[in-house]
Protein backbone atom coordinates (compact mmCIF):
# COMPACT_ATOMS: atom_id res chain seq x y z
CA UNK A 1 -43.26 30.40 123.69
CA UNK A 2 -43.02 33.11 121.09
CA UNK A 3 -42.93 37.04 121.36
CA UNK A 4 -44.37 38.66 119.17
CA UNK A 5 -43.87 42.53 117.84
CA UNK A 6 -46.42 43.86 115.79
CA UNK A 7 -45.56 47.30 114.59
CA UNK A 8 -47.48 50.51 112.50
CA UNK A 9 -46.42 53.96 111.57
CA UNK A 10 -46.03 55.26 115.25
CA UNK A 11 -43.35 53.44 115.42
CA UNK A 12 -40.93 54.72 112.45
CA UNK A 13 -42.30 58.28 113.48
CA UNK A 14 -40.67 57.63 117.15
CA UNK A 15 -37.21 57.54 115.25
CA UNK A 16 -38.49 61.08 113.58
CA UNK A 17 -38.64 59.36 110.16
CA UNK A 18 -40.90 61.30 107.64
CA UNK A 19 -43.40 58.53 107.26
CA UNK A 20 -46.66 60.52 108.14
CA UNK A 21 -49.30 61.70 105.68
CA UNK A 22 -48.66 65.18 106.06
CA UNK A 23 -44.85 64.53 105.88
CA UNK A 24 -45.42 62.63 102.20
CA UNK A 25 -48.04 65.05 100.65
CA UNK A 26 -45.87 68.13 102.20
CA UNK A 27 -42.93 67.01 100.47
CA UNK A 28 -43.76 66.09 97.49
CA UNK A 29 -46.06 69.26 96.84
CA UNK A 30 -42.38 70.89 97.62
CA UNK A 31 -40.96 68.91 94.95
CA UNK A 32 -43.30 69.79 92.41
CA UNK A 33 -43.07 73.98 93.12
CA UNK A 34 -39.01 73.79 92.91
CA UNK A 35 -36.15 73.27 91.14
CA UNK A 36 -33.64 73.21 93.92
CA UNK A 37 -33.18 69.94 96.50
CA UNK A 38 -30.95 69.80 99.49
CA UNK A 39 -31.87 68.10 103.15
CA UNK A 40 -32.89 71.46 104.73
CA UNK A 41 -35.26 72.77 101.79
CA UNK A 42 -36.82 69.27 101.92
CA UNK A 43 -37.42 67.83 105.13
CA UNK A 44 -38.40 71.70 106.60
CA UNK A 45 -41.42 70.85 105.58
CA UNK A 46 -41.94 68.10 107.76
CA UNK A 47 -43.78 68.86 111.25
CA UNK A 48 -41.08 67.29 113.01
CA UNK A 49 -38.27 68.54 111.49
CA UNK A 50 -36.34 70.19 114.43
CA UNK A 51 -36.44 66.55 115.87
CA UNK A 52 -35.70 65.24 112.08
CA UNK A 53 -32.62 67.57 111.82
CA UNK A 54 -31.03 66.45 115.29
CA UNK A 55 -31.42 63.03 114.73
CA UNK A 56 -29.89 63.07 110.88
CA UNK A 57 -26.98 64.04 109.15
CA UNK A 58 -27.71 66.22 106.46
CA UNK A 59 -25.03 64.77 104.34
CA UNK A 60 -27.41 63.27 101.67
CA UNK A 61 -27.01 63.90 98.21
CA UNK A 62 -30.56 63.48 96.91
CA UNK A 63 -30.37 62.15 93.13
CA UNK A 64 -31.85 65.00 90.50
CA UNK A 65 -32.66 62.57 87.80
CA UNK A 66 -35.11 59.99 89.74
CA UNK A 67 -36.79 63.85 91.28
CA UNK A 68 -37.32 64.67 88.28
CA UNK A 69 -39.06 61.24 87.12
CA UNK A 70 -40.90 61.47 90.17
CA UNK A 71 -41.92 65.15 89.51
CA UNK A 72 -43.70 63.74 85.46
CA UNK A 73 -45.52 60.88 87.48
CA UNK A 74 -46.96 63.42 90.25
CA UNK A 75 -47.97 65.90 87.24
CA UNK A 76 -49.64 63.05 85.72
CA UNK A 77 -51.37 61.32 88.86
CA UNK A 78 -54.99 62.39 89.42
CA UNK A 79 -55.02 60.75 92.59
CA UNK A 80 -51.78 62.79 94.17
CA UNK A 81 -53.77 66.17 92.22
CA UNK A 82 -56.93 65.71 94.39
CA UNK A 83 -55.37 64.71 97.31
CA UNK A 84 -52.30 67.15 97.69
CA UNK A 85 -55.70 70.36 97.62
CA UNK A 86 -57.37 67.89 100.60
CA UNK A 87 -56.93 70.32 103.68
CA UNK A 88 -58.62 67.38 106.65
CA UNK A 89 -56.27 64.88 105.95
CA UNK A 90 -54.31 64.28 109.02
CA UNK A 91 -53.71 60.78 109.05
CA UNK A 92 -52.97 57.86 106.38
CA UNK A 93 -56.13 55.97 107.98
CA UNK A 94 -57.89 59.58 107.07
CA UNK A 95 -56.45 59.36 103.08
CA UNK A 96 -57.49 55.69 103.02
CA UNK A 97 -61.42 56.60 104.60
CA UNK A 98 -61.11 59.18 101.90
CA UNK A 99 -60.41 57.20 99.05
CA UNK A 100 -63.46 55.05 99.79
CA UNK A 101 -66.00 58.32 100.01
CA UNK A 102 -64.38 59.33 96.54
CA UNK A 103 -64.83 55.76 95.28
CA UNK A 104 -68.62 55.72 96.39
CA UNK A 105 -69.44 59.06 95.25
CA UNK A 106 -67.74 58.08 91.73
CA UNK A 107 -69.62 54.67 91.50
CA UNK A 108 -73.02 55.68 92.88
CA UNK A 109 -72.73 58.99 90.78
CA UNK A 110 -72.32 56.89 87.45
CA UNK A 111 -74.91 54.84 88.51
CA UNK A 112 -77.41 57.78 89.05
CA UNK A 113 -76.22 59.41 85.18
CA UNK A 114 -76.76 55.77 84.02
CA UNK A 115 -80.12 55.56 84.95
CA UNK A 116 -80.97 59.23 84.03
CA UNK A 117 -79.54 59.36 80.46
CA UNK A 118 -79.48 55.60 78.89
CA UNK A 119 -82.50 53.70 80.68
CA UNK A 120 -84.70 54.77 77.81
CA UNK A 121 -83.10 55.55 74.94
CA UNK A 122 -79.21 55.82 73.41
CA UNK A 123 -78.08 59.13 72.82
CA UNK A 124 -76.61 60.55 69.39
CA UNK A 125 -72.71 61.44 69.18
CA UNK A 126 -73.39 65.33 69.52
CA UNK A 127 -73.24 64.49 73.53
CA UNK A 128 -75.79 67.03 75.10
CA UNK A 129 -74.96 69.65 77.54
CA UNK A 130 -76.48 68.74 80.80
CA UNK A 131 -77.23 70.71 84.04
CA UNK A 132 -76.76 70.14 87.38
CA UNK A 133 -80.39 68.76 87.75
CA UNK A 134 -79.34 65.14 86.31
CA UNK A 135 -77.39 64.67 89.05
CA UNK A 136 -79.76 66.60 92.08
CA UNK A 137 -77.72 69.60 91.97
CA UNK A 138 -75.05 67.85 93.87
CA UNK A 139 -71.98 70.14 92.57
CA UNK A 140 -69.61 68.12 94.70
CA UNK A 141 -70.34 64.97 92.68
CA UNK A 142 -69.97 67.19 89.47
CA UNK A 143 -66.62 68.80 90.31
CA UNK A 144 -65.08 65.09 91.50
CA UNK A 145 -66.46 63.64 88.12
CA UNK A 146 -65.21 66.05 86.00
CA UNK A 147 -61.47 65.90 87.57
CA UNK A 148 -61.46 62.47 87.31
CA UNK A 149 -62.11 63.25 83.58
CA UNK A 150 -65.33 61.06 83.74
CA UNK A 151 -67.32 64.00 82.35
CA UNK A 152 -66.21 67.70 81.14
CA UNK A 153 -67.68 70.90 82.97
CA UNK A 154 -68.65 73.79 80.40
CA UNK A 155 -69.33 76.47 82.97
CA UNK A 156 -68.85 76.00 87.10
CA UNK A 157 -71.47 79.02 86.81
CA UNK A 158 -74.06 77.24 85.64
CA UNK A 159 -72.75 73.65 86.27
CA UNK A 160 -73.47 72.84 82.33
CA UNK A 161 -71.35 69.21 81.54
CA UNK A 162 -71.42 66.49 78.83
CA UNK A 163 -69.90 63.25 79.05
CA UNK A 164 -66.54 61.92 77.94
CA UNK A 165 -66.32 60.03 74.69
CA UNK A 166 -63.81 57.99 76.07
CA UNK A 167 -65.98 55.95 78.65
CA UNK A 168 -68.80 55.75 76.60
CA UNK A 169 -70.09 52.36 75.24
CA UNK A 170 -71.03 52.90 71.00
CA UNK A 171 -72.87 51.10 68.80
CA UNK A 172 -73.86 52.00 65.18
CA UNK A 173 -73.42 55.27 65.67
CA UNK A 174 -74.76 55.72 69.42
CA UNK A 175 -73.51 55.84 72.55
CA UNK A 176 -75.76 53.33 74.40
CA UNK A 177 -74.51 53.46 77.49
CA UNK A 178 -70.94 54.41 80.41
CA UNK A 179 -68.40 52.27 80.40
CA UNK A 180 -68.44 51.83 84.01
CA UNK A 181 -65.53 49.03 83.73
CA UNK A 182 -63.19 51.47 81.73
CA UNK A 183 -63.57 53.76 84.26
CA UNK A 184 -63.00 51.37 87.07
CA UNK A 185 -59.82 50.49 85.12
CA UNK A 186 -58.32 54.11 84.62
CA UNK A 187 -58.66 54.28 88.61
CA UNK A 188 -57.20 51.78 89.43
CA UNK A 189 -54.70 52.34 86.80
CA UNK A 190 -54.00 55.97 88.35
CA UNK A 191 -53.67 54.29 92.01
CA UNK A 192 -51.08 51.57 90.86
CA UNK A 193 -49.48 54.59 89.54
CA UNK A 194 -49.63 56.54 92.87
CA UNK A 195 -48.23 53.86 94.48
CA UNK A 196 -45.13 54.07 92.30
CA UNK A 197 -45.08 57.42 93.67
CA UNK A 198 -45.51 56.41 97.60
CA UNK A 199 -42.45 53.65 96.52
CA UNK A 200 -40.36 56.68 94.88
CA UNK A 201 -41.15 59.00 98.26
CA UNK A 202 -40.03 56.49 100.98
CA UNK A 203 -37.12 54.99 98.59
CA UNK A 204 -35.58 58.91 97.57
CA UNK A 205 -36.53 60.39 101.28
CA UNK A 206 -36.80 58.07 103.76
CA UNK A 207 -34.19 54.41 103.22
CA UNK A 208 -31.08 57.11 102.89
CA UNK A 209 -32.11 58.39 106.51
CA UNK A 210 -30.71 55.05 107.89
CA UNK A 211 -27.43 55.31 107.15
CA UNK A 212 -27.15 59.09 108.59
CA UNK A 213 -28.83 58.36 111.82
CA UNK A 214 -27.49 60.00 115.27
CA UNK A 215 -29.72 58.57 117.20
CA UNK A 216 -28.69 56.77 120.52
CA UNK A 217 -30.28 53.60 120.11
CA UNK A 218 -29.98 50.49 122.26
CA UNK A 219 -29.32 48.02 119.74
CA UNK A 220 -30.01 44.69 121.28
CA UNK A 221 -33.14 45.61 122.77
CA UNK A 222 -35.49 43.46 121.12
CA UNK A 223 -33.02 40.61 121.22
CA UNK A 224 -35.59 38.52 122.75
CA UNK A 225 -38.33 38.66 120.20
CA UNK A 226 -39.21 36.05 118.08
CA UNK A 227 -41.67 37.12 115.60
CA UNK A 228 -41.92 40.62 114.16
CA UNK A 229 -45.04 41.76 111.89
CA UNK A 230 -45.40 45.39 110.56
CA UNK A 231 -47.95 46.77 108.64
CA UNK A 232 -45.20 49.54 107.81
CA UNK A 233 -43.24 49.45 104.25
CA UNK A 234 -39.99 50.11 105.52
CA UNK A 235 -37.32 48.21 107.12
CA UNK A 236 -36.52 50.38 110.33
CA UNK A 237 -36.38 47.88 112.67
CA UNK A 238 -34.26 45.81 110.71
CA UNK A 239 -31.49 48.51 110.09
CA UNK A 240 -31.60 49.91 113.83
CA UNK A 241 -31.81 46.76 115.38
CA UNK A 242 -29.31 43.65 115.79
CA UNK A 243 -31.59 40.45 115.64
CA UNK A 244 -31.60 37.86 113.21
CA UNK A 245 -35.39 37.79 113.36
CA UNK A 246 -37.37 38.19 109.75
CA UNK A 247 -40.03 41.21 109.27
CA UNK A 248 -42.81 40.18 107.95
CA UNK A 249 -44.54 42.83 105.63
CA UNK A 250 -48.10 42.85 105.83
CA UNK A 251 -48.61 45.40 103.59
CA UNK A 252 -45.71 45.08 101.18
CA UNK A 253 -42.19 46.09 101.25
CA UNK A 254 -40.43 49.85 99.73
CA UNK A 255 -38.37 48.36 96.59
CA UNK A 256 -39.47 44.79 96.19
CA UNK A 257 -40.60 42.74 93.24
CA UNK A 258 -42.04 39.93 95.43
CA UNK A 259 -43.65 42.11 97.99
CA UNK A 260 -45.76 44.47 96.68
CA UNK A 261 -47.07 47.68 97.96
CA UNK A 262 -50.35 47.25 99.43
CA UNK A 263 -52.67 50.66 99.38
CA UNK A 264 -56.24 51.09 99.62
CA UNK A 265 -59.62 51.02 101.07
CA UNK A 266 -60.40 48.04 103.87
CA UNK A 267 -63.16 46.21 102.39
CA UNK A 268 -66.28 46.51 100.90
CA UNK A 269 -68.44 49.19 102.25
CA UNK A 270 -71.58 48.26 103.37
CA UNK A 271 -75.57 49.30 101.69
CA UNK A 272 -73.84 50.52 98.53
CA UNK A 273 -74.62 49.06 95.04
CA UNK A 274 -72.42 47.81 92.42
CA UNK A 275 -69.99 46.34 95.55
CA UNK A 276 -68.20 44.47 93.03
CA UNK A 277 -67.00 47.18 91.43
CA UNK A 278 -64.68 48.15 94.88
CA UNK A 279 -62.75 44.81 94.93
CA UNK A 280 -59.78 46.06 92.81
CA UNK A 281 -59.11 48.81 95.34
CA UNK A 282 -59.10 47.19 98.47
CA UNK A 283 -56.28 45.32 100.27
CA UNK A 284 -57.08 41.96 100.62
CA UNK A 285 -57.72 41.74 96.61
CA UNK A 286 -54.11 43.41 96.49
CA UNK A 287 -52.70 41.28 98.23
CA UNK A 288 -54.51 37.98 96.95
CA UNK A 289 -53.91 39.58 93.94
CA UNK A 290 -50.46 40.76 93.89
CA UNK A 291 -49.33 37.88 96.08
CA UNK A 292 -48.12 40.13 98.87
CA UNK A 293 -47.56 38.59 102.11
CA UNK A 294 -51.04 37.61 103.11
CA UNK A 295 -50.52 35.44 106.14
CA UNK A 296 -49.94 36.41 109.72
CA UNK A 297 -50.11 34.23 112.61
CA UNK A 298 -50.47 30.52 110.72
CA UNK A 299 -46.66 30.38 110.69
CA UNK A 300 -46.19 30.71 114.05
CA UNK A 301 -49.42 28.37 114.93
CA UNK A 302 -47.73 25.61 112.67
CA UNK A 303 -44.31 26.14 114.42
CA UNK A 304 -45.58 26.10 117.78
CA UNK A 305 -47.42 22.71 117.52
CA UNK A 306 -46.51 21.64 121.20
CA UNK A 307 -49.63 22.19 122.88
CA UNK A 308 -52.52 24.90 123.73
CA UNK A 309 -50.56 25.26 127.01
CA UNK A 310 -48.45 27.53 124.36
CA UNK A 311 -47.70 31.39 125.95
CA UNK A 312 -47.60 33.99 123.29
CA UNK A 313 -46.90 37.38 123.98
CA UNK A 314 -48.02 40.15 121.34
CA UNK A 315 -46.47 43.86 121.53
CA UNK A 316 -48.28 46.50 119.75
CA UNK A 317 -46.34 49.54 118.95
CA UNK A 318 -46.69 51.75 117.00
CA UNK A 319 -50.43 50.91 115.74
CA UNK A 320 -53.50 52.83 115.69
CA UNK A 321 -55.93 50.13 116.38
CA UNK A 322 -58.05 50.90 113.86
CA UNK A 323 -61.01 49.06 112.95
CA UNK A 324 -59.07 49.32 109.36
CA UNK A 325 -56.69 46.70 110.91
CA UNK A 326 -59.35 44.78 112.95
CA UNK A 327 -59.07 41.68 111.22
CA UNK A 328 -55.70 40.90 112.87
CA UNK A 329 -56.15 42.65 115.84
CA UNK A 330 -59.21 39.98 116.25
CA UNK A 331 -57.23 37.48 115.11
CA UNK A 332 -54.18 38.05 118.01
CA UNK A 333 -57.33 38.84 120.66
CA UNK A 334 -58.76 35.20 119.84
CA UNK A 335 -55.16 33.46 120.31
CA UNK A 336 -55.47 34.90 123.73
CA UNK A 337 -58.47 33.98 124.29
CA UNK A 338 -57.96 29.95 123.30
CA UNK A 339 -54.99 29.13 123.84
CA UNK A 340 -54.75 28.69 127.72
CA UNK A 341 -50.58 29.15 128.29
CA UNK A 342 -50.74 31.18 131.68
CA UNK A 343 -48.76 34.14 130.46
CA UNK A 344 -50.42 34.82 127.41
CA UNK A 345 -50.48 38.34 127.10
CA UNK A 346 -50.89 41.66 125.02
CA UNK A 347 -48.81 44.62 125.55
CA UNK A 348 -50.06 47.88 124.22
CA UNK A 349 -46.96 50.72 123.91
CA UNK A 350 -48.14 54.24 123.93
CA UNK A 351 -46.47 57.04 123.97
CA UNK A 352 -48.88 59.82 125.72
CA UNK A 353 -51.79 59.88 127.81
CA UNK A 354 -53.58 61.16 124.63
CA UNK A 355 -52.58 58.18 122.34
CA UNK A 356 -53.58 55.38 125.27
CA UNK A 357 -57.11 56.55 125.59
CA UNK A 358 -57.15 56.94 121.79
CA UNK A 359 -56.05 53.17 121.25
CA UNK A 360 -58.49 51.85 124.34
CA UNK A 361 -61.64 53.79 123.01
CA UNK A 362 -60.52 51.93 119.22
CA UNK A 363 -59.98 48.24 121.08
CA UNK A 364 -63.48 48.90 122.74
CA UNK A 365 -64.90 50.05 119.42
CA UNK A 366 -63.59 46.55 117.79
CA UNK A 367 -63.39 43.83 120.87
CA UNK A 368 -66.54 45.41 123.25
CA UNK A 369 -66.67 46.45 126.78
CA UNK A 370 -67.04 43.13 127.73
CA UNK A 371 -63.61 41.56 126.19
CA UNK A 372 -61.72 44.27 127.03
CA UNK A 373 -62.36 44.75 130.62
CA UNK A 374 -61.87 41.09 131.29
CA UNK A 375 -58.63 40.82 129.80
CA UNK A 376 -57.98 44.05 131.55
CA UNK A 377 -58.48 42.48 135.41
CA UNK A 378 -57.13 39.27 134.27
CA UNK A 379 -53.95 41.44 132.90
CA UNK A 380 -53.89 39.69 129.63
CA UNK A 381 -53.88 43.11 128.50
CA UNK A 382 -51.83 45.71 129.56
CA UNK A 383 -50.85 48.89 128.56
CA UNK A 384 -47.23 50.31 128.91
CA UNK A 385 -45.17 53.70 127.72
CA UNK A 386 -43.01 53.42 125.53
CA UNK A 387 -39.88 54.80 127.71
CA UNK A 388 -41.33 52.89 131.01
CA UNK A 389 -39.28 49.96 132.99
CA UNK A 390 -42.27 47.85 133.01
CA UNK A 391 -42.35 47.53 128.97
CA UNK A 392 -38.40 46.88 129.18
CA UNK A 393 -39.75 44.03 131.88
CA UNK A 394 -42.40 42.62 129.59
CA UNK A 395 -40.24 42.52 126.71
CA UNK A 396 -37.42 40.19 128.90
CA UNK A 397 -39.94 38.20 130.92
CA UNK A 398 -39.65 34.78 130.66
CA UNK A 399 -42.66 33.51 129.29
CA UNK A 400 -41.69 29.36 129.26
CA UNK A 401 -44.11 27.20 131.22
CA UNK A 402 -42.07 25.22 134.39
CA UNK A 403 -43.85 21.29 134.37
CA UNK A 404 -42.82 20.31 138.15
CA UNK A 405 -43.23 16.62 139.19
């Protein structure tokens, strides 16, 4: 008979916590411009921050030594360099779609100089200036490889480039060929490092925000919950909270060794070449990988080994409902679907009229008209606001099935 809340960013951003995209590449681009560091200079340049300010002491003392460490890794981090110039970023779904568009135009670009320079012949160790024409005059691709360091532009006049030594493959005296594995290494290399970076950001401006809160919060309210999943890093509803239930990180955990930070594309994209080459960055391998908390609902199935006549009750808050994520949203949808308890049930919390048609046209998008509207009538799913009575309802329902004789 479990409840289950299943949590995303929306929901640390209700308690004004600088979590957003624009929140982390805003501040940290402050870091790097300035020498001095005090609450006002560096949460002002969160959105929020009127809401930030009231709902915060300002009595942190941030530490100058770990800014400063953090201010040599974002000097160094070609990932944080390109991103911090992208202006149509709004969202960290947006940065992750992003990183796979960079990722293909990298891989298919290296592909196309591959083809166009080493498929007849290896090339002498005076490395050739090249035009633009090698690669179709596609100056985008040109101006991504060369600050990625893959190749070095001569002239953005002319678009003149040679390759870089470095990721070149030599034999006797030739280069024969890219090293397209070295180069897959240095990026991945430069994202582990940026997520040092995200685990600096949340650990130096977001954890001390916990113990400074003014918030009016009603502690007990998720007292009856059973389960709690987030695909969040941080432990908000674990410090503002009083329940003795476990978060499970999906994604990793700010400051652990045995949970590691999960960041990345979603999987493989689709009619690309060389898919192999895109394991490394996406989060399933990082988690497999890194041995980050990879399962979700098998603990509770193995727990609740009663019968199919099992209720469960999910609560999303917080979450886009992204087809990012779609793999467990599928996942809780199906548990709806078979196991037959009477009151199974999935409660949707938004917080505007905006943000409910937002997360219906994304449930459509990965469940279909068809799913959706039945669960709908049957009201298996529901949708509730955040501050209504009928989500305070849902979350102290009892959801136990009665067996009279």
């Amino acid at each position: 008979m479990p409840k289950i809340l299943i949590t995303g960013n929306g929901f640390d951003l209700g308690f004004n916590l600088p979590t957003s995209y624009d929140d982390f590449i805003s501040i940290l681009s402050y870091l790097e411009a300035h020498q001095t560091f005090n609450f006002h200079e560096i949460y002002s340049n969160c959105r929020n921050f009127e809401d930030l300010e009231n709902s915060y002491s300002d009595s942190i003392e941030f530490s100058i030594e770990e800014i400063t460490i953090l201010k040599e890794k974002l000097a160094d981090n070609l990932w944080f360099q390109f991103f911090k110039n992208e202006k149509k970023i709004d969202s960290w779904i947006d940065f992750e779609n992003r990183i796979e568009y960079l990722l293909k135009l990298l891989i298919s670009s290296i592909s196309k100089l591959k083809e166009s320079i080493f498929s007849q012949s290896p090339i002498d160790k005076s490395l050739k200036i090249y035009d633009s024409k090698t690669l179709n005059n596609n100056v985008v691709a040109l101006n991504v490889l060369d600050f990625f360091g893959i190749i070095s532009l001569r002239s953005r006049d002319n678009y003149g480039w040679h390759l870089k030594k470095e990721f070149l493959v030599e034999r006797y005296d030739f280069y024969i060929d890219i090293n397209t594995d070295k180069i897959i290494e240095f990026l991945v290399s430069q994202l582990d490092d940026f997520k040092l970076i995200f685990n600096s950001y949340f650990s130096l401006f977001v954890l001390p925000l916990y113990g400074k809160s003014k918030l009016n919060i009603e502690s007990n309210f998720f007292n009856l919950i059973h389960y709690h999943f987030t695909f969040n890093y941080t432990p908000t509803f674990e410090k503002f909270y009083s329940t003795n239930v476990k978060t499970n990180y999906l994604h990793g955990k700010i400051n652990s060794n045995v949970n590691n930070i999960v960041l990345g594309i979603d999987d493989l994209p689709e009619k690309v070449e060389n898919r192999d080459l895109f394991f490394p960055f996406t989060k399933y391998f990082q988690k497999l990988n890194c041995d980050t908390d990879f399962h979700f609902l098998n603990e509770i199935k193995d727990i609740e080994t009663s019968t199919t006549l099992t209720n469960y009750v999910f609560f999303f808050w917080g979450h886009s409902l992204d087809q990012s994520d779609k793999e467990y949203i599928n996942e809780v949808f199906d548990i709806v679907r078979d196991y037959k308890g009477r009151k199974n049930k999935i409660v949707i919390v938004y917080h505007s009229k905006s943000s409910k048609a937002r997360l219906l046209q994304n449930l459509l998008k990965i469940r279909g008209k068809v799913d959706i509207l039945k669960k709908m009538r049957q009201k298996k799913l529901i949708f509730c606001h955040l501050d209504s009575q009928e989500l305070k309802t849902e979350i102290n329902r009892d959801i136990v099935e009665r067996i009279t004789i």
